[in-house]
Protein backbone atom coordinates (compact mmCIF):
# COMPACT_ATOMS: atom_id res chain seq x y z
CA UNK A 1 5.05 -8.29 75.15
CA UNK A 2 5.74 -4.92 73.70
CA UNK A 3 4.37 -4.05 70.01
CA UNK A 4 7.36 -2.95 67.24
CA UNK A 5 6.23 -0.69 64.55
CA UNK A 6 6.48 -2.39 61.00
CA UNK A 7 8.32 -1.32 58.85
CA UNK A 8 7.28 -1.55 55.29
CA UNK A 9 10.73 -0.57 53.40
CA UNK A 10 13.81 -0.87 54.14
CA UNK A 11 16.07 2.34 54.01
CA UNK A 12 15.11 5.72 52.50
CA UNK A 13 12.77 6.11 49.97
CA UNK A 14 15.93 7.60 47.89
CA UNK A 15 17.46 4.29 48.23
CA UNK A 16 14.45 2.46 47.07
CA UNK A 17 14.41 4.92 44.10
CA UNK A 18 18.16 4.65 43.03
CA UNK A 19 17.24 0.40 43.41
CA UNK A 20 14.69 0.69 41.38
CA UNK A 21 16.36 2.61 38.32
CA UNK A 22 19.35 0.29 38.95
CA UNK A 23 16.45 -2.84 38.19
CA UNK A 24 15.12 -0.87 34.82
CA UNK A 25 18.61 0.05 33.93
CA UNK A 26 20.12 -3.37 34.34
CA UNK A 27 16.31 -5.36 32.79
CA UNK A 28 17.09 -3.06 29.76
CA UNK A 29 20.61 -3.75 28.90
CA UNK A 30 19.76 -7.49 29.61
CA UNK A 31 16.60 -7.31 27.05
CA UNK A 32 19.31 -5.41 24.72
CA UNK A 33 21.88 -7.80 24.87
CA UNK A 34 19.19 -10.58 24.00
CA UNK A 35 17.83 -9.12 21.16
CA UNK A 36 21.13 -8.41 19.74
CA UNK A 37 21.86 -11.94 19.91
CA UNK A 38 18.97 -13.16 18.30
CA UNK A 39 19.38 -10.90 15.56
CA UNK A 40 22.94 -11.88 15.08
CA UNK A 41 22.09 -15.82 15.65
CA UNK A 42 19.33 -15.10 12.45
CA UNK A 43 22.04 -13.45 10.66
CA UNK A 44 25.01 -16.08 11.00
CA UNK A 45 22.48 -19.15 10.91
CA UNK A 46 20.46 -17.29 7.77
CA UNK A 47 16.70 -16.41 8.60
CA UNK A 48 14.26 -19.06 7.52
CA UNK A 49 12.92 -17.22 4.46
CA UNK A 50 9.42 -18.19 3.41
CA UNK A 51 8.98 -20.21 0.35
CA UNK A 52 7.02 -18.90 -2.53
CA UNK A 53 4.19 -21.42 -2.35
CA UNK A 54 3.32 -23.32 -5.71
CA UNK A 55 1.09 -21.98 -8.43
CA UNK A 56 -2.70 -23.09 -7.86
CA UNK A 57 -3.52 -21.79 -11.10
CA UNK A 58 -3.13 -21.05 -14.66
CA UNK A 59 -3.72 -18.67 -17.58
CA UNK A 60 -6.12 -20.24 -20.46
CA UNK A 61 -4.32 -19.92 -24.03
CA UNK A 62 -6.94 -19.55 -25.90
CA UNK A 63 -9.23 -16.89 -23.60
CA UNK A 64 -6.72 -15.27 -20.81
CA UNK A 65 -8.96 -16.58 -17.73
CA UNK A 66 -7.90 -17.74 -14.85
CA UNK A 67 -8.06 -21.73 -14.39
CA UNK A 68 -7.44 -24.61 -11.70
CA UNK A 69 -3.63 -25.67 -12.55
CA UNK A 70 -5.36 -29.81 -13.10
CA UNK A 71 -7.82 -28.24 -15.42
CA UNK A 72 -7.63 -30.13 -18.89
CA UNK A 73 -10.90 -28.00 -20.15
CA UNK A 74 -11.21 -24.45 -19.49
CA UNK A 75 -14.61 -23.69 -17.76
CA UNK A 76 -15.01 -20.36 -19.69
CA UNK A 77 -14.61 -20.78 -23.07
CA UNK A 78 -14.69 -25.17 -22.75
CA UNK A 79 -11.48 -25.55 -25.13
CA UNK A 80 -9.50 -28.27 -24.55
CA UNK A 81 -5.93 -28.08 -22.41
CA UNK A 82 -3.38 -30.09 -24.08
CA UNK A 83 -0.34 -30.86 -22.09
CA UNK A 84 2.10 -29.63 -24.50
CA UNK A 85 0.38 -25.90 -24.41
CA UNK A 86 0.73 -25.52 -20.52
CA UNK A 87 4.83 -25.49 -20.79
């Protein structure tokens, strides 16, 4: 039985070279093409903007601090919330 060298590549290593840019080359208009898309699918469809979330608090009248939004007493200066005064 007689013994064959192996060979590893196949053709020149030029060959492999020019195959392998051709790869990158194509991989990057491919990846270019898809991003395109998605940013033209988010533009005709409309981006999901985020929604400003809801107030969790409140300015006291009577002394400018900060307060919980259900606060009906403020815990700074203890006056009393009426409903009326928060709108």
């Amino acid at each position: 039985m007689s013994q064959r060298p192996v060979r590893l590549h196949s053709g020149s290593w030029e060959d492999n070279k020019k195959r392998e840019e051709l790869h990158t080359k194509k991989f990057l208009e491919e990846f270019k093409a898809f991003a395109l898309r998605g940013n033209v699918m988010d533009m005709a469809i409309g981006a999901k903007k985020e929604e400003e979330a809801a107030p969790t608090t409140k300015v006291c009248p009577f002394c400018k601090s900060e307060i919980d939004i259900e606060a009906t007493r403020c815990p700074h200066c203890t006056s009393v919330l009426n409903e009326t005064e928060e709108k």
